[in-house]
N, C-alpha and C. Protein backbone atom coordinates (compact mmCIF):
# COMPACT_ATOMS: atom_id res chain seq x y z
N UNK A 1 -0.40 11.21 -33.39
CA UNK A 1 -1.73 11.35 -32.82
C UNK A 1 -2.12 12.82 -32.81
N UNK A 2 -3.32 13.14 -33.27
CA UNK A 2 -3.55 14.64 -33.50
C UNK A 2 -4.39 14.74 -31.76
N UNK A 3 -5.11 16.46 -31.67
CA UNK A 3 -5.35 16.14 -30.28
C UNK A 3 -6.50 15.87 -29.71
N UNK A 4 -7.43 15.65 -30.81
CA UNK A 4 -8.83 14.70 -30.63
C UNK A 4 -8.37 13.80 -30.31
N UNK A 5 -7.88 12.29 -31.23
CA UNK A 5 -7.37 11.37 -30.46
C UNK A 5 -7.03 11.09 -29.57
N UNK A 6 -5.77 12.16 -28.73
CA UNK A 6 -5.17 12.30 -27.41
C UNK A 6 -6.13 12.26 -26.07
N UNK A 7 -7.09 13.36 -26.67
CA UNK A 7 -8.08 13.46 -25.51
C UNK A 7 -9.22 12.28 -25.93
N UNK A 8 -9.41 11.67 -26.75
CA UNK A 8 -10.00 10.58 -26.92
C UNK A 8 -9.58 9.43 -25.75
N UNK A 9 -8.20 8.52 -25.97
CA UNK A 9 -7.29 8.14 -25.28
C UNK A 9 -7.06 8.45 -23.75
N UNK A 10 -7.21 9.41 -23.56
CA UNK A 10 -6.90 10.46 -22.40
C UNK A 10 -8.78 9.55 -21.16
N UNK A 11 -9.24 10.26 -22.08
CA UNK A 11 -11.03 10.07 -21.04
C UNK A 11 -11.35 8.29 -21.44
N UNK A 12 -10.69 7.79 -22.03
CA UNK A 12 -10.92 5.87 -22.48
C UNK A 12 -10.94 5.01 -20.73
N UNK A 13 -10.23 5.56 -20.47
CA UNK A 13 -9.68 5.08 -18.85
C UNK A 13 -10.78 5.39 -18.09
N UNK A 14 -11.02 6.41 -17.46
CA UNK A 14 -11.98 7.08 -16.85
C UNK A 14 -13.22 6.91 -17.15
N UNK A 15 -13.89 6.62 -18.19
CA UNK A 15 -15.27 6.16 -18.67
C UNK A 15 -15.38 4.63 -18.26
N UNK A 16 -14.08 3.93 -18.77
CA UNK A 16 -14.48 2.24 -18.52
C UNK A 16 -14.78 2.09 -16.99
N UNK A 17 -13.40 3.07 -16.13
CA UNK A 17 -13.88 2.95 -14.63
C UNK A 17 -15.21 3.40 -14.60
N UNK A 18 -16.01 4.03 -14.44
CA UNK A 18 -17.25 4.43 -14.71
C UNK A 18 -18.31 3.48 -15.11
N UNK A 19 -17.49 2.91 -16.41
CA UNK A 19 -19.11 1.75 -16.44
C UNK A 19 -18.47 0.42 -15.84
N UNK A 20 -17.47 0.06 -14.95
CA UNK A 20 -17.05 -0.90 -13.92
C UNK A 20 -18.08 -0.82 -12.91
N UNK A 21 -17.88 0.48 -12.77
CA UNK A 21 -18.46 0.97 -11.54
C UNK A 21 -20.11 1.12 -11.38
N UNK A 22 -20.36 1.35 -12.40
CA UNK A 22 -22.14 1.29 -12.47
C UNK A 22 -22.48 0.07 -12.74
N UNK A 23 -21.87 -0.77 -12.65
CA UNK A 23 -22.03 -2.70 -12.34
C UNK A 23 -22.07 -3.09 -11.11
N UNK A 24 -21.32 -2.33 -10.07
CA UNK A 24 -21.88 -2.13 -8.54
C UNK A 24 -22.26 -1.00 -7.68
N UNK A 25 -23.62 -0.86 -8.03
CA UNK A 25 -24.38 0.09 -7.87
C UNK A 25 -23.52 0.68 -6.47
N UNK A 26 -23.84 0.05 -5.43
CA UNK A 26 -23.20 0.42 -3.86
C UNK A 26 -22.01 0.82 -3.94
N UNK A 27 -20.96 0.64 -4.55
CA UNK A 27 -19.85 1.23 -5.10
C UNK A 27 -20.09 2.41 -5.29
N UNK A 28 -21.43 2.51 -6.02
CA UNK A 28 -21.21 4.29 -6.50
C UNK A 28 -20.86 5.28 -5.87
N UNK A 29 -21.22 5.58 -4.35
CA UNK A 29 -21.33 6.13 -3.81
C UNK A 29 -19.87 6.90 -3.31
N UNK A 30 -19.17 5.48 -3.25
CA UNK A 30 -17.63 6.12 -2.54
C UNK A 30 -17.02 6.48 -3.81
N UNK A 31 -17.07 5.79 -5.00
CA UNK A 31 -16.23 6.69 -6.77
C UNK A 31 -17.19 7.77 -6.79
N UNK A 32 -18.19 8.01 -6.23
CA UNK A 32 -18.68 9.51 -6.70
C UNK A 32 -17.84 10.44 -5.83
N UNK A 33 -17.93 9.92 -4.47
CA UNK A 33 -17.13 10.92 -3.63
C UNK A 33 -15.94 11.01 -3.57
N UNK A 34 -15.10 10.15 -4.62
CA UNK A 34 -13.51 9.94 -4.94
C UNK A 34 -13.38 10.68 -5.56
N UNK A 35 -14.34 10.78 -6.95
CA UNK A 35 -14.62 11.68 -8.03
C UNK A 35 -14.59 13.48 -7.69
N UNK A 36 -15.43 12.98 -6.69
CA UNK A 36 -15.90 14.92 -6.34
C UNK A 36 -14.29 15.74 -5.84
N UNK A 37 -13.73 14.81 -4.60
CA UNK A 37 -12.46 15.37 -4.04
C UNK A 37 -11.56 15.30 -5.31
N UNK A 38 -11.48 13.82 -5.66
CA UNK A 38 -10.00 13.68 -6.50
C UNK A 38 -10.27 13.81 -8.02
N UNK A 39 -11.13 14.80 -7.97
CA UNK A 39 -11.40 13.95 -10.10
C UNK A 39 -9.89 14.56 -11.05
N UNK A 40 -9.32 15.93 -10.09
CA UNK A 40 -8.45 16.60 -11.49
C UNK A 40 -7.55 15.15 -11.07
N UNK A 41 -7.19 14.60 -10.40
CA UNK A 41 -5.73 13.47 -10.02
C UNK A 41 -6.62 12.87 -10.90
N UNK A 42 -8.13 12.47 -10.29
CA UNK A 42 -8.58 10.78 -11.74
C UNK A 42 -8.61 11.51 -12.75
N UNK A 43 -8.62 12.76 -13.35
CA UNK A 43 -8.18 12.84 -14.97
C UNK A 43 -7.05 12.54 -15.41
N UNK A 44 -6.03 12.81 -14.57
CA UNK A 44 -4.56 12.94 -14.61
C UNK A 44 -3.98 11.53 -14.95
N UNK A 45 -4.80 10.65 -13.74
CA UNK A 45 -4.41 9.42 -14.09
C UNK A 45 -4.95 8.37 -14.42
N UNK A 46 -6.01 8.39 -14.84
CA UNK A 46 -6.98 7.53 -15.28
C UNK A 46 -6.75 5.95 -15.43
N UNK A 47 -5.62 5.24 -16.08
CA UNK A 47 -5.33 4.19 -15.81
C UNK A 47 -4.90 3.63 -14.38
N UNK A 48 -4.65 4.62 -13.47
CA UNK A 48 -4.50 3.95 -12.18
C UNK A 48 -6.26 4.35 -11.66
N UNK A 49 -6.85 4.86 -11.82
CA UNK A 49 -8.65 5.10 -11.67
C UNK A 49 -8.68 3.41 -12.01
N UNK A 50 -8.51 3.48 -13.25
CA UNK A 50 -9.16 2.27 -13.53
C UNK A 50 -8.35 1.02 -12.57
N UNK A 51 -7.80 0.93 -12.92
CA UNK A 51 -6.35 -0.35 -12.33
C UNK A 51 -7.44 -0.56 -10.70
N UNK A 52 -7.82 0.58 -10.06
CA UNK A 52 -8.32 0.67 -8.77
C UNK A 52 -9.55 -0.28 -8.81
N UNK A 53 -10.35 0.39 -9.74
CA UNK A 53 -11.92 -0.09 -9.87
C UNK A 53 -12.16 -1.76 -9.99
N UNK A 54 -10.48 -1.84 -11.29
CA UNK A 54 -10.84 -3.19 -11.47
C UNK A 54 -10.03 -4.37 -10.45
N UNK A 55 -9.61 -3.76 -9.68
CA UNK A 55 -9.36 -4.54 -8.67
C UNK A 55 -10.86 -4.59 -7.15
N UNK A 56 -11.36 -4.09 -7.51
CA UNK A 56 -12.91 -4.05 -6.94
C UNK A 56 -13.74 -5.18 -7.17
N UNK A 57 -13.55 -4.98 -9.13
CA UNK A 57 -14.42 -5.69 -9.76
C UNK A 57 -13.86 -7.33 -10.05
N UNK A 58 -12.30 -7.07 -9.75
CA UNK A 58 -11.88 -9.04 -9.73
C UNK A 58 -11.96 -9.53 -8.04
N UNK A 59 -12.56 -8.89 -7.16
CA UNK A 59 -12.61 -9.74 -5.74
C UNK A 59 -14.18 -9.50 -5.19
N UNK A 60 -15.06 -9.83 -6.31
CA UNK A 60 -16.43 -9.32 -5.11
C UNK A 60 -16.34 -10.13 -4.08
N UNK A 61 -15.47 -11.02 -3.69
CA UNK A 61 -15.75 -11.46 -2.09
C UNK A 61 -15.63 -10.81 -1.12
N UNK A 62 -14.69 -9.87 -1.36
CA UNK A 62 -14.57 -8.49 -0.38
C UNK A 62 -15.51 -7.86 -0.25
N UNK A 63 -15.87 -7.25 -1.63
CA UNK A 63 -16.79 -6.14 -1.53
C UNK A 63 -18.41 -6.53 -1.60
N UNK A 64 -19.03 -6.52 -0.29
CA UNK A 64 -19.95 -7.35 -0.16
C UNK A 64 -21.18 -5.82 0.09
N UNK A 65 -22.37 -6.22 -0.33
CA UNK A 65 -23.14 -5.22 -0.40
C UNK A 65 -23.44 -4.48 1.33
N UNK A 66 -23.01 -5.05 2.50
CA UNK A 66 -23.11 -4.14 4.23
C UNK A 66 -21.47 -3.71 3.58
N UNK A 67 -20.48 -4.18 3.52
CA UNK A 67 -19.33 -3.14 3.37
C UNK A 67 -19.49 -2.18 2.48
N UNK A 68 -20.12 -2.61 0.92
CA UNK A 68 -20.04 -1.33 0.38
C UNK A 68 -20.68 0.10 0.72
N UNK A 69 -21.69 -0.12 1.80
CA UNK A 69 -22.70 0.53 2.12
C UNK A 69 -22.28 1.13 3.30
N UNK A 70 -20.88 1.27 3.84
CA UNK A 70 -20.71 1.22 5.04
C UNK A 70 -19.88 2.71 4.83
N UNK A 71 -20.24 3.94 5.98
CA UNK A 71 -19.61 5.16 5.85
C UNK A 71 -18.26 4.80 5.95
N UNK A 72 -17.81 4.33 7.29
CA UNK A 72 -16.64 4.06 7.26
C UNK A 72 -15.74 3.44 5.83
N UNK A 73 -16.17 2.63 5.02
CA UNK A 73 -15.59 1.84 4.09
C UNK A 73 -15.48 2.60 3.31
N UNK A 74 -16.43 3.32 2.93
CA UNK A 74 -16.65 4.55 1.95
C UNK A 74 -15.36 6.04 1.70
N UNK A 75 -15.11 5.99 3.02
CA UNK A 75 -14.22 7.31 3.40
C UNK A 75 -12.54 6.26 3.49
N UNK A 76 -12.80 4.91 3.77
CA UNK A 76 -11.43 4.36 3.90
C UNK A 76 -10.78 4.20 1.92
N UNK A 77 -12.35 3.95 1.27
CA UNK A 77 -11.58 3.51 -0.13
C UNK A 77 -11.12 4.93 -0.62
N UNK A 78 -12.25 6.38 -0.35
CA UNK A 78 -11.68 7.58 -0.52
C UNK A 78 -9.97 8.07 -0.47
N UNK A 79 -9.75 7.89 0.81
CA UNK A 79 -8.55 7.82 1.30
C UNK A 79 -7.26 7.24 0.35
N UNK A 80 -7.61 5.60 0.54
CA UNK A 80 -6.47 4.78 -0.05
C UNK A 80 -7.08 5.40 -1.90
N UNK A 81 -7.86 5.21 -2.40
CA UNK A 81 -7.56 5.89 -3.66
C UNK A 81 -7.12 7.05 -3.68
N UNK A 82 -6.87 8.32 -3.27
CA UNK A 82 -5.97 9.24 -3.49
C UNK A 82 -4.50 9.05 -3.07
N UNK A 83 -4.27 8.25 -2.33
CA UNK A 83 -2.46 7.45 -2.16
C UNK A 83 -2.19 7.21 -3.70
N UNK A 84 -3.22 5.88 -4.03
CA UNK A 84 -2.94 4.86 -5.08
C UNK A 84 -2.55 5.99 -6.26
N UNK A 85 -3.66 6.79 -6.33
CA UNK A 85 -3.50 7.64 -7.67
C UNK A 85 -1.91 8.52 -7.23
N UNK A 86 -1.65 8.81 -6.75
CA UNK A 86 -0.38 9.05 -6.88
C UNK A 86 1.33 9.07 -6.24
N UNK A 87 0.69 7.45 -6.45
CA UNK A 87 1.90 6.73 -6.47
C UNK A 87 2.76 6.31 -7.53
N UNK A 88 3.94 6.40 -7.78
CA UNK A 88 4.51 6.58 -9.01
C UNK A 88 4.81 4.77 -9.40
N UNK A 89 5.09 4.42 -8.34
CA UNK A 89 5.87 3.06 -8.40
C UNK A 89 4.45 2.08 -8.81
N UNK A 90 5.05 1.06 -10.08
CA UNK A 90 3.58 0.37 -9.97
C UNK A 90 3.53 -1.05 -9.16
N UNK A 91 4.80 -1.10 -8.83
CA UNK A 91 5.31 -2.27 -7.67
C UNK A 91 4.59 -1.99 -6.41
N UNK A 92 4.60 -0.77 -5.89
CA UNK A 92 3.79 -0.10 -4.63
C UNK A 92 2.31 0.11 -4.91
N UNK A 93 2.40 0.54 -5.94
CA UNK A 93 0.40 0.45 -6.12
C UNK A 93 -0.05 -1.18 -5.77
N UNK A 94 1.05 -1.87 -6.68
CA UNK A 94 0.00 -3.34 -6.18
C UNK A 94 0.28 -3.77 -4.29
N UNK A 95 1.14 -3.23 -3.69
CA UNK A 95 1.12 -3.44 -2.14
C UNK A 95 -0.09 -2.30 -1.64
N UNK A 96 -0.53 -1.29 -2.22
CA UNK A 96 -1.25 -0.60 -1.68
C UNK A 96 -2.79 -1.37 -1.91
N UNK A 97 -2.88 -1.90 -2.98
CA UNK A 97 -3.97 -2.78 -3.37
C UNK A 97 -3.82 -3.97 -2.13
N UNK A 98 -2.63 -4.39 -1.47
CA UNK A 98 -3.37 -5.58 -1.12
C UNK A 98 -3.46 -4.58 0.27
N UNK A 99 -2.92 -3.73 0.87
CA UNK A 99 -3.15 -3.06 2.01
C UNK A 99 -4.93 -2.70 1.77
N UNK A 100 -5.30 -2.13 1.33
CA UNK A 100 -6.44 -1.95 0.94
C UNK A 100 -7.54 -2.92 0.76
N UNK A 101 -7.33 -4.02 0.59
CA UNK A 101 -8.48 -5.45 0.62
C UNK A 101 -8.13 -6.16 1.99
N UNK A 102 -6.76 -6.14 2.58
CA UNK A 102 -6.91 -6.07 4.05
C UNK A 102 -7.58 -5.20 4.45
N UNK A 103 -8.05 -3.78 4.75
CA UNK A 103 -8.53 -3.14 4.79
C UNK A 103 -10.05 -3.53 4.73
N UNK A 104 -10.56 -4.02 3.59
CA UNK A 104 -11.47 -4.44 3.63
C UNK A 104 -12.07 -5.78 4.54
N UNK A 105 -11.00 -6.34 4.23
CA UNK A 105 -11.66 -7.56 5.15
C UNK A 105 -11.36 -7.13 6.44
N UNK A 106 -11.07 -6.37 7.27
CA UNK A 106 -10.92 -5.92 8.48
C UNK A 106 -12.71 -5.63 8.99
N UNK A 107 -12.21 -6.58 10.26
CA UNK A 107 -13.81 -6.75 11.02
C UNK A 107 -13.76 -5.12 11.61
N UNK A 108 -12.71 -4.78 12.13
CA UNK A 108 -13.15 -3.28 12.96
C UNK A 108 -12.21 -2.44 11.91
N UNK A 109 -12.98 -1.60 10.91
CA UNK A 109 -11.99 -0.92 10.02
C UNK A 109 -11.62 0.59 10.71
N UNK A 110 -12.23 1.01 11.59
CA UNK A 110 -11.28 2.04 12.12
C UNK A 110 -10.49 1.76 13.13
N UNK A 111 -10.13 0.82 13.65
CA UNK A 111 -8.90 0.14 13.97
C UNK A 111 -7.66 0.04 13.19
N UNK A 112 -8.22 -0.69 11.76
CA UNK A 112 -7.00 -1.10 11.11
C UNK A 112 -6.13 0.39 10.41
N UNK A 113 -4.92 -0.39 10.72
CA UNK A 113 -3.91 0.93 10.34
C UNK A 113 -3.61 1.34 9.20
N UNK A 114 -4.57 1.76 8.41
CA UNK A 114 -4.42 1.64 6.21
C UNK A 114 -3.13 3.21 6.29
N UNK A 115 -3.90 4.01 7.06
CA UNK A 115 -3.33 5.23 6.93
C UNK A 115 -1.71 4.72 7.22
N UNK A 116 -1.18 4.17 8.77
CA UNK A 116 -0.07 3.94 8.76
C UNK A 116 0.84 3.32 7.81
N UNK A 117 -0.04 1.87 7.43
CA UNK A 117 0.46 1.04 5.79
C UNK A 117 0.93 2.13 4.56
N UNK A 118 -0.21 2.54 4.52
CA UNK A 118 0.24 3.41 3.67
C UNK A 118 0.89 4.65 3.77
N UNK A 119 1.24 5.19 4.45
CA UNK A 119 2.33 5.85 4.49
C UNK A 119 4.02 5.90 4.82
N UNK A 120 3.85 4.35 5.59
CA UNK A 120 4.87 3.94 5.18
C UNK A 120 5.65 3.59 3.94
N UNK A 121 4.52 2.88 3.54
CA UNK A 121 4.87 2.07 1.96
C UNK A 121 5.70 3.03 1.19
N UNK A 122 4.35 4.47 1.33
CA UNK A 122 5.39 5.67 0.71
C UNK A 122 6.79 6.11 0.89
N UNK A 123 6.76 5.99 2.02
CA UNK A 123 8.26 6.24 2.62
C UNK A 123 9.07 5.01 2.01
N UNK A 124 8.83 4.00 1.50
CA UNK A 124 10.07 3.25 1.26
C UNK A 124 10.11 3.37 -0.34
N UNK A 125 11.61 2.75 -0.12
CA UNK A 125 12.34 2.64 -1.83
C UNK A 125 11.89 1.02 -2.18
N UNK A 126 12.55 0.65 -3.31
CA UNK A 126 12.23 -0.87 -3.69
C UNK A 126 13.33 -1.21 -3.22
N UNK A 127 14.19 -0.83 -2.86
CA UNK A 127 15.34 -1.23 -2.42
C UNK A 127 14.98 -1.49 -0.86
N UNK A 128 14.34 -0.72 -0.05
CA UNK A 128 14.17 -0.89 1.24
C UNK A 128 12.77 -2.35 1.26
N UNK A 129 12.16 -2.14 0.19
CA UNK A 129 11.23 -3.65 0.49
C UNK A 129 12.26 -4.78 -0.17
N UNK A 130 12.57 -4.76 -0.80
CA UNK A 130 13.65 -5.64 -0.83
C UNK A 130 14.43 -6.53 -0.07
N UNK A 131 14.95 -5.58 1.02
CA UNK A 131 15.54 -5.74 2.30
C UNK A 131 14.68 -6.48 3.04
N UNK A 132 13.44 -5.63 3.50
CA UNK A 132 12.18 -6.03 4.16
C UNK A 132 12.02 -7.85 3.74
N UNK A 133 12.22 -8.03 2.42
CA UNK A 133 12.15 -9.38 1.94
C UNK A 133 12.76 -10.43 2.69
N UNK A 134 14.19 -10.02 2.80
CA UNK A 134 14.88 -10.82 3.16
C UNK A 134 15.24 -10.58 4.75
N UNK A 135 14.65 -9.96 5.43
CA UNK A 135 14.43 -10.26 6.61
C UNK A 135 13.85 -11.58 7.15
N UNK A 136 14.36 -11.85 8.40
CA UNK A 136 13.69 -13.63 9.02
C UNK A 136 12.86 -12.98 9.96
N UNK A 137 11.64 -13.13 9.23
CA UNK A 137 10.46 -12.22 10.40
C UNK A 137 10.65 -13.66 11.04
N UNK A 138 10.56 -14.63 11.15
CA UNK A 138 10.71 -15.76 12.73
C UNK A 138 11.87 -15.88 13.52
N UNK A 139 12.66 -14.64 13.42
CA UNK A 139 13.49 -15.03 14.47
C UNK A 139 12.28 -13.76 15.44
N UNK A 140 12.96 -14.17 16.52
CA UNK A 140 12.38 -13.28 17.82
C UNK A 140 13.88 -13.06 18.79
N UNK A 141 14.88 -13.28 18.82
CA UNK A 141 16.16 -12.93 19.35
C UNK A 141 16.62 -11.52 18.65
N UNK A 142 17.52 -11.11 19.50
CA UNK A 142 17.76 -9.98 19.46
C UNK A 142 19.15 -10.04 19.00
N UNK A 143 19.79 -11.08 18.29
CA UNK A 143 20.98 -11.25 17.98
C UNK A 143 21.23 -11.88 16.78
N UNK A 144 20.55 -11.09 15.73
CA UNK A 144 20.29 -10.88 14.13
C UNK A 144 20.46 -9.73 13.45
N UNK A 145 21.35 -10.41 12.77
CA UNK A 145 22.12 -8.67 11.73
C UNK A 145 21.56 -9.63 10.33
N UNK A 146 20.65 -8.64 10.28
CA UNK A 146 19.66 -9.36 8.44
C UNK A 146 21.11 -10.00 7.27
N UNK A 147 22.45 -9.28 6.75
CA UNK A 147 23.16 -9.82 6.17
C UNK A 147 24.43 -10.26 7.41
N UNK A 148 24.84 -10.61 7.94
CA UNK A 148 25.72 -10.73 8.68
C UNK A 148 26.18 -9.59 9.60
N UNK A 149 27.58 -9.61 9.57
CA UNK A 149 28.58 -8.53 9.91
C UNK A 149 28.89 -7.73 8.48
N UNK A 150 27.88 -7.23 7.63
CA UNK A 150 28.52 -6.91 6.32
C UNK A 150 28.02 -5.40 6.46
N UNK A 151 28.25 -4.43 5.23
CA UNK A 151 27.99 -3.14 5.07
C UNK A 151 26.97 -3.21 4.00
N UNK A 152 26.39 -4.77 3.56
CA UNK A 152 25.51 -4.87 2.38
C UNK A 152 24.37 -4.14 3.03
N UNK A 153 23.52 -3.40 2.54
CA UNK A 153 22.37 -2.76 2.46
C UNK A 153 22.14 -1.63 3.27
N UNK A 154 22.83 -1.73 4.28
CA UNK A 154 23.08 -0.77 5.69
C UNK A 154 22.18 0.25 5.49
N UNK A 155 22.39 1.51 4.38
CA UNK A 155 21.83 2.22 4.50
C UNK A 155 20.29 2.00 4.48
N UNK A 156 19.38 0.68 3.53
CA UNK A 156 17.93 0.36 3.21
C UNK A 156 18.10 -0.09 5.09
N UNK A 157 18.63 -1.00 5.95
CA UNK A 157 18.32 -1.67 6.77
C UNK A 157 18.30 -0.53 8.13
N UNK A 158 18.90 0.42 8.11
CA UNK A 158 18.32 1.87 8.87
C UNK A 158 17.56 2.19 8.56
N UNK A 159 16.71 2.72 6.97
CA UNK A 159 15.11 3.08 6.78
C UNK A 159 14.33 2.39 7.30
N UNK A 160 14.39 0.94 7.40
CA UNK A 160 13.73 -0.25 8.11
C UNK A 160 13.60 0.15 9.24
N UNK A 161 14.46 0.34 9.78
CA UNK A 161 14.39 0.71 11.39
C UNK A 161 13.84 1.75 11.44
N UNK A 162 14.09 3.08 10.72
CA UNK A 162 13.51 4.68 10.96
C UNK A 162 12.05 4.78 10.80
N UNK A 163 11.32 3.89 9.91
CA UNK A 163 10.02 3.56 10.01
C UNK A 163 9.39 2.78 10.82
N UNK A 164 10.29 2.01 11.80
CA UNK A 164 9.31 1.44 12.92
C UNK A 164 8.84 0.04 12.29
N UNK A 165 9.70 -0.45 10.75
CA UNK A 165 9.57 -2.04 11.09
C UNK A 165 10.23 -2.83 11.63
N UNK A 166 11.66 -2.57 11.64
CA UNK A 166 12.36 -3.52 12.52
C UNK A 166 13.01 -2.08 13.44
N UNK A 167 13.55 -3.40 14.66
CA UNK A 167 14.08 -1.79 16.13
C UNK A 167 15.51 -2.16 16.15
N UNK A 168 16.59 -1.92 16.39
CA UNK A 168 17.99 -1.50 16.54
C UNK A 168 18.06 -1.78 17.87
N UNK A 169 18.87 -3.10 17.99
CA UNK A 169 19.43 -3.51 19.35
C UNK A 169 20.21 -2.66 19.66
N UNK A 170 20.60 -1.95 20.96
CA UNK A 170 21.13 -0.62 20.80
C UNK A 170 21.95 -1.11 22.16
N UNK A 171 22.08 -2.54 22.94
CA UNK A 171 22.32 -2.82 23.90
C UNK A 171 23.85 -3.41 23.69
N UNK A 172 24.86 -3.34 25.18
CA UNK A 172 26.33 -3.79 24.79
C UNK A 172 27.14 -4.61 23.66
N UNK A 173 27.58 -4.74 22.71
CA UNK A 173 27.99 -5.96 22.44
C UNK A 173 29.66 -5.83 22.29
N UNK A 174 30.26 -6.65 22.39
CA UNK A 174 31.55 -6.72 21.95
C UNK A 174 32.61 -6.40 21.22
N UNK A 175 32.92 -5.52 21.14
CA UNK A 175 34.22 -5.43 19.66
C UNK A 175 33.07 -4.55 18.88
N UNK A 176 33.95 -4.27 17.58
CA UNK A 176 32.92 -3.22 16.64
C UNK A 176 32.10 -4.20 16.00
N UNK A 177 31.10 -3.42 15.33
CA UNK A 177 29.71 -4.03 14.48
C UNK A 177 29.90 -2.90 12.90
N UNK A 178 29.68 -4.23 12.19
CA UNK A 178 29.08 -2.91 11.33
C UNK A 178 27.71 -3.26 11.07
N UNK A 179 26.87 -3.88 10.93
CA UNK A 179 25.79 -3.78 10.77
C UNK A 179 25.01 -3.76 11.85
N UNK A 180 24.05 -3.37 12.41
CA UNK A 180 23.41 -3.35 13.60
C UNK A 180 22.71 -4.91 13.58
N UNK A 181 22.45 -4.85 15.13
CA UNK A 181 21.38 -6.33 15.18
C UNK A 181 20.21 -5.63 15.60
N UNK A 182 19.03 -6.67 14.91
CA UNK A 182 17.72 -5.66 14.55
C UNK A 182 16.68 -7.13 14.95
N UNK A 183 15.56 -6.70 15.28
CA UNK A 183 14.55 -8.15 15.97
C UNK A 183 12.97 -6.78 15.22
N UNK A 184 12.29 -7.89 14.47
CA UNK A 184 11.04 -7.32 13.31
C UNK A 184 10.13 -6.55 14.79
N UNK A 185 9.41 -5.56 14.69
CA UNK A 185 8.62 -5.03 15.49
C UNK A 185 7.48 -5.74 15.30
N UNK A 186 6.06 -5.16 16.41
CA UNK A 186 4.75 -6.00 15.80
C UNK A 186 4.70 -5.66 14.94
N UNK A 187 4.13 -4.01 14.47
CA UNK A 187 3.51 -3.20 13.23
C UNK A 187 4.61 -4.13 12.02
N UNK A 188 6.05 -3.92 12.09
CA UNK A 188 6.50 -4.33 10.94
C UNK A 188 6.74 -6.23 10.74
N UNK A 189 6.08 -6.87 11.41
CA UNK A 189 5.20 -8.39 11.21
C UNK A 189 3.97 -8.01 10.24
N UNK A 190 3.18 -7.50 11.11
CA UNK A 190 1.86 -7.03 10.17
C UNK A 190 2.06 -6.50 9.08
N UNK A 191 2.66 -5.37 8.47
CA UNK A 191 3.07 -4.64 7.36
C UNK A 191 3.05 -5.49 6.27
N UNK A 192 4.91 -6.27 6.81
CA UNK A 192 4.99 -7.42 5.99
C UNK A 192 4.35 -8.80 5.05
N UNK A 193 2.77 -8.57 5.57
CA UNK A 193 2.34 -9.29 5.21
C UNK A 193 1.40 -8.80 3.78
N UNK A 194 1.75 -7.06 3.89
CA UNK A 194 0.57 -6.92 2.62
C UNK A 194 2.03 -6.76 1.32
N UNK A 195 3.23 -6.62 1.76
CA UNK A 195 4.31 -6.40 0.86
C UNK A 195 4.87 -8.26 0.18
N UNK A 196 3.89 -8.98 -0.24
CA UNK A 196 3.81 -10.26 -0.82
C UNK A 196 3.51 -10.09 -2.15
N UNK A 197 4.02 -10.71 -3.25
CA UNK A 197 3.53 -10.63 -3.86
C UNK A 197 2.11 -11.49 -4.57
């Protein structure tokens, strides 16, 4: 590829988001102001620009012309698109996508916790959602070690805990442990629900 082509290739991404985006006019407003803060990241990454837009453009049930129009909504898609754009993992971009259309459908959006979602999300490995997977978010007892008495995952099932989705029974028990017993927090109930595939 010579380096016309390259930069041909390069701006292909970034234009289609663009004419996605001038298909919902009310949209414009928050990709202009995504554009203005983040444009060197949307040059950089243009297929996640786009990947963003067109996840806009496959749910108009969300994006309804009072939300698109809405300051708040405007500054929340700002936000979660500069995460998305640089996030490396494309397993986590699509949990940030559904954090983000929760987001949207959220009746009081400066309530909902996108910032917390997402910065957790960042904080974890695939190995720690993994874990997260196989957690029994229905137990509610406090006398659950996610793999048994084993040393399987230990280290992902402490990040769990260090982020505040599940808490570390920290109360007497008997004889040694090696794995801790752990009961899901609220926040990490809620979390769990945008890490689905």
């Amino acid at each position: 590829m010579n380096d016309k082509d390259k930069i041909i290739t390069t701006d292909a991404a970034l234009a289609v988001a663009d004419e996605l985006v001038s298909r919902i006019p009310l949209l414009g407003l928050a990709w202009d102001l995504s554009k203005a803060l983040y444009g060197a990241g949307m040059k950089l990454r243009q297929d996640r620009a786009l990947e963003w837009v067109e996840m806009v453009v496959d749910n108009p049930s969300y994006f309804t012309k009072e939300i698109l129009s809405d300051p708040i909504f405007q500054d929340g898609f700002a936000l979660a698109l500069e995460k998305y754009l640089t996030e490396r993992s494309e397993e986590k971009r699509k949990y940030f996508r559904n954090v983000f259309l929760g987001y949207t459908k959220a009746s009081d959006k400066e309530l909902f916790p996108m910032e917390k979602y997402l910065h957790t999300l960042s904080q974890l490995s695939a190995e720690d959602i993994a874990v997260l997977r196989d957690v029994d978010l229905g137990r509610g007892d406090k006398n659950y070690q996610i793999y048994g008495d084993s040393e399987k995952n230990l280290s992902n099932i402490y990040n769990l805990i260090n982020a505040g989705i599940i808490h570390n029974d920290a109360s007497s028990r008997m004889g040694p442990q090696t794995a801790p017993f752990v009961w899901i927090s609220r926040f990490g109930d809620s979390f769990a629900e945008y890490i689905k595939d």
